[in-house]
Protein backbone atom coordinates (compact mmCIF):
# COMPACT_ATOMS: atom_id res chain seq x y z
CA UNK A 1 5.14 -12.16 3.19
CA UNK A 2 8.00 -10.58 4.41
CA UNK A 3 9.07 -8.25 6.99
CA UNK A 4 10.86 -4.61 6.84
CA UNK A 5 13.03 -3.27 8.91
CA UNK A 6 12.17 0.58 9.86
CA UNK A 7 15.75 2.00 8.52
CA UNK A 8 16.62 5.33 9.55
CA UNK A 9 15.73 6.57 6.36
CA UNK A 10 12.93 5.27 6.36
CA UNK A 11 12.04 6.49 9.65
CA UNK A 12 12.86 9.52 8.38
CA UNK A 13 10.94 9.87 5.64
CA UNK A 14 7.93 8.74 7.78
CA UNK A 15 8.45 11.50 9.89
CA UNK A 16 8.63 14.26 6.59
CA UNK A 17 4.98 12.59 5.80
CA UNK A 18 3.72 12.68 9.21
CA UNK A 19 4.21 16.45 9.31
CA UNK A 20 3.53 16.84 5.21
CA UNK A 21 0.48 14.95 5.56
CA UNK A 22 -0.46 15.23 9.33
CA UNK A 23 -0.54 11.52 9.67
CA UNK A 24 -0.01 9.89 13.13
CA UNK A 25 3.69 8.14 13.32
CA UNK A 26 2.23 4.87 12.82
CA UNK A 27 0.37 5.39 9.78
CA UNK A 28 3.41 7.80 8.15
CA UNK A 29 5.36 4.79 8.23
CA UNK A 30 3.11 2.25 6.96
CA UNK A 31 2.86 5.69 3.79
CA UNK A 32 6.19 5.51 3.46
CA UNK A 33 6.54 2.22 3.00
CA UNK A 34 4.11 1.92 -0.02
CA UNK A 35 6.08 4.74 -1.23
CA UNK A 36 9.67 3.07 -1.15
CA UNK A 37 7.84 -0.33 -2.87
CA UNK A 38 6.10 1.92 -5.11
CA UNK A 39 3.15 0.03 -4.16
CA UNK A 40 -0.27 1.14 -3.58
CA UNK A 41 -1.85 1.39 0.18
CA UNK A 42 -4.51 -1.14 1.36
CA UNK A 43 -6.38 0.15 4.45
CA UNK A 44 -9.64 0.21 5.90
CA UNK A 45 -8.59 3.62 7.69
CA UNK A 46 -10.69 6.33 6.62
CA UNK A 47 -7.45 9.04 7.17
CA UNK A 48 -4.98 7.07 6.00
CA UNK A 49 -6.74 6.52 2.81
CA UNK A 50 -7.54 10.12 2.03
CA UNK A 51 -4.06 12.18 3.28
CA UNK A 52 -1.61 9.11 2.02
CA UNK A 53 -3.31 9.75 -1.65
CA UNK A 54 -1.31 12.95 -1.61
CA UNK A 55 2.63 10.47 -2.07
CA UNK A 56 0.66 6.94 -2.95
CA UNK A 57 -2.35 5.50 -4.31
CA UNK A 58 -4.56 4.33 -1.99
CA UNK A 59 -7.82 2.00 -1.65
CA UNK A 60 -9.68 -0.18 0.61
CA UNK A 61 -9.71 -4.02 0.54
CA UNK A 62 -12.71 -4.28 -1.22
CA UNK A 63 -11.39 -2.01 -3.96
CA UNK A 64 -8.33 -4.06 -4.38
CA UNK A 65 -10.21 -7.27 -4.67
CA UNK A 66 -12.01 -5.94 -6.89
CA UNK A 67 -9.74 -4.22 -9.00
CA UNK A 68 -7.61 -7.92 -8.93
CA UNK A 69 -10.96 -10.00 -10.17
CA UNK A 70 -11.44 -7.92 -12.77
CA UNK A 71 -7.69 -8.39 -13.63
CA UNK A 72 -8.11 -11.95 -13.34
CA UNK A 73 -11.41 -12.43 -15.81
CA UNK A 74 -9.67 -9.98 -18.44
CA UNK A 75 -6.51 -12.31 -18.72
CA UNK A 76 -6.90 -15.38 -16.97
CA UNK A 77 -4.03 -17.08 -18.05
CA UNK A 78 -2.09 -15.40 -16.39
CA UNK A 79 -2.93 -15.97 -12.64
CA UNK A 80 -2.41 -19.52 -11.17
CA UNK A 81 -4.07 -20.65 -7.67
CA UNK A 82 -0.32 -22.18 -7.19
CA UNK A 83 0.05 -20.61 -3.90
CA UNK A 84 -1.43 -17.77 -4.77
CA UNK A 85 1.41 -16.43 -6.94
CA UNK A 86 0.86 -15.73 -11.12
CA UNK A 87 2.64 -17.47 -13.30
């Protein structure tokens, strides 16, 4: 885990999503973040999860799990439980 610093650009770009996706501050940021990483959006917040889908994909924890496991048992040679990194 690491931690990101809110640049002004990115503070920026949460703000464009707050207003694009009328998202609170908070959660803009943590949608613009995913989108910067190109990563998807874990959260068990019900508004998040359905306006953020508009700039990222987005599940809940239990989807991700899920979607990992099945990962896991269709190529498990590739995942190590080497603190918790793949190989």
């Amino acid at each position: 885990m690491h931690l990101i610093s809110l640049t002004q650009p990115l503070a920026n770009r949460a703000a464009e999503i707050a207003i694009e996706c009328r998202l609170r501050g908070a959660d803009a940021i943590y949608v613009a973040v995913a989108e910067f990483y190109s990563t998807q959006l874990i959260s068990l917040d019900h508004e998040m999860l359905e306006r953020g889908k508009q700039l990222v994909t987005t599940v809940t924890p239990q989807a991700s799990c899920d979607m990992l496991s099945s990962t896991v048992k269709e190529n498990p040679s590739s995942y190590s439980l080497n603190n918790g990194e793949n190989n």
